[in-house]
Protein backbone atom coordinates (compact mmCIF):
# COMPACT_ATOMS: atom_id res chain seq x y z
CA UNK A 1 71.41 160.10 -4.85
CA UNK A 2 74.29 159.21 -2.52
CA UNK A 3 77.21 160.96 -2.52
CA UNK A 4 81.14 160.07 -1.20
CA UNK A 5 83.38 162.25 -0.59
CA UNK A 6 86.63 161.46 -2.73
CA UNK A 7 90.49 162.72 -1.69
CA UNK A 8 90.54 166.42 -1.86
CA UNK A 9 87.09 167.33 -0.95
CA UNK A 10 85.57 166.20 -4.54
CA UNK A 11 82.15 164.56 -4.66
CA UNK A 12 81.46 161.59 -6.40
CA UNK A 13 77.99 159.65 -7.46
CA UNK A 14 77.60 156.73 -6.93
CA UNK A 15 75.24 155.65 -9.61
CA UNK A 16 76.30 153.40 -12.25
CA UNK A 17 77.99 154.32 -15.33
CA UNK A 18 76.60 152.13 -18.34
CA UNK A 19 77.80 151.96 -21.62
CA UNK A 20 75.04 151.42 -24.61
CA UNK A 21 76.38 148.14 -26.45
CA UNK A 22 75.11 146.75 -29.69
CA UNK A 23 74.04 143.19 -29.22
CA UNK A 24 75.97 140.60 -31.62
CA UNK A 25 74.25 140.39 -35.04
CA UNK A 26 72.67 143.84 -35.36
CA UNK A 27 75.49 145.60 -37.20
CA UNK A 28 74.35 149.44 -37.59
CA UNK A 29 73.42 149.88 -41.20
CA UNK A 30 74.29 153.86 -43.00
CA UNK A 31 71.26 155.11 -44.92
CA UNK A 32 71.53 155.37 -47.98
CA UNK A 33 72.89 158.91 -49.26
CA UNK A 34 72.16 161.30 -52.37
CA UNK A 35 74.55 164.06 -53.38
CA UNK A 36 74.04 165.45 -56.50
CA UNK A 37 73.90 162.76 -59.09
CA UNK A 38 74.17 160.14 -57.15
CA UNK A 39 70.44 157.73 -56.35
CA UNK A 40 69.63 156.09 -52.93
CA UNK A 41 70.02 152.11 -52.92
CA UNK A 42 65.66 152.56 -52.97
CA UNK A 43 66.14 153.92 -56.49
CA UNK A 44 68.54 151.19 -58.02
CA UNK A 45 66.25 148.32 -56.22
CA UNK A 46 63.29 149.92 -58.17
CA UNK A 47 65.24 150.34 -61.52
CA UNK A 48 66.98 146.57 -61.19
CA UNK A 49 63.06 145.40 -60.66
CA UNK A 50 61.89 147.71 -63.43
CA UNK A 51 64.48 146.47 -66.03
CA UNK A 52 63.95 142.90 -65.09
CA UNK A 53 60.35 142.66 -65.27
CA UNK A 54 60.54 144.06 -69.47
CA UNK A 55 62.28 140.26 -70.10
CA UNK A 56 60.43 137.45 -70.92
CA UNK A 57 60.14 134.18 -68.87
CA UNK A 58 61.60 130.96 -69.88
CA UNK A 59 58.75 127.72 -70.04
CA UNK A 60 60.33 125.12 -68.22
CA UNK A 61 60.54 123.21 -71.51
CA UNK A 62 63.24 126.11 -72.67
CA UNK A 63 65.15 126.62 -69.40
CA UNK A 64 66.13 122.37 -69.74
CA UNK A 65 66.77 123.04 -72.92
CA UNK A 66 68.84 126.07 -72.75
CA UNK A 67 70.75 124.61 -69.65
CA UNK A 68 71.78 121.44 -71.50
CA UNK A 69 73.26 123.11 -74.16
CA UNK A 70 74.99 126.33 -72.08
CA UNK A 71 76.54 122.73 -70.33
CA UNK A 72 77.30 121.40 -73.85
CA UNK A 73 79.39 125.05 -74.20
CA UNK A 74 76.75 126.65 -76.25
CA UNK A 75 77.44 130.11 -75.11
CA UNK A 76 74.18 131.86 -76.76
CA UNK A 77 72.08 129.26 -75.02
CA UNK A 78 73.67 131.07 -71.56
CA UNK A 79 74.13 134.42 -72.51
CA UNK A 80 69.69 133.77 -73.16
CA UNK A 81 69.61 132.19 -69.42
């Protein structure tokens, strides 16, 4: 590689410098950490998917049902939705 000769005798390269830049949209995401008690964001997915899956579905019949009267104020009809 070339070199120049700079002011007091120091040498210089001349090969380019480049800085490593993220490209817009691919924000750098922090894993996921465990110390002592604490679970990874894998764990709570798992036990959010676990806990949902023990409920029941609602027919469609029940889900227009429920929804008319949560909008008619019936608040057990949307604490069951």
């Amino acid at each position: 590689m070339p070199e120049i000769q700079i002011g007091g005798g120091k040498k210089a390269s001349t090969r380019k410098q480049t800085a490593k830049v993220t490209p817009p949209g691919a924000a750098k995401r922090r894993p996921a950490t465990t110390n002592g008690n604490a679970t990874t964001n894998h764990d709570v997915t798992r036990i959010y998917l676990s806990e949902i899956g023990r409920a029941r579905l609602l027919t469609a019949e029940e889900e227009i049902s429920l929804s008319r009267a949560a909008q008619g104020g019936c608040l057990a009809s949307r604490q069951r939705m």
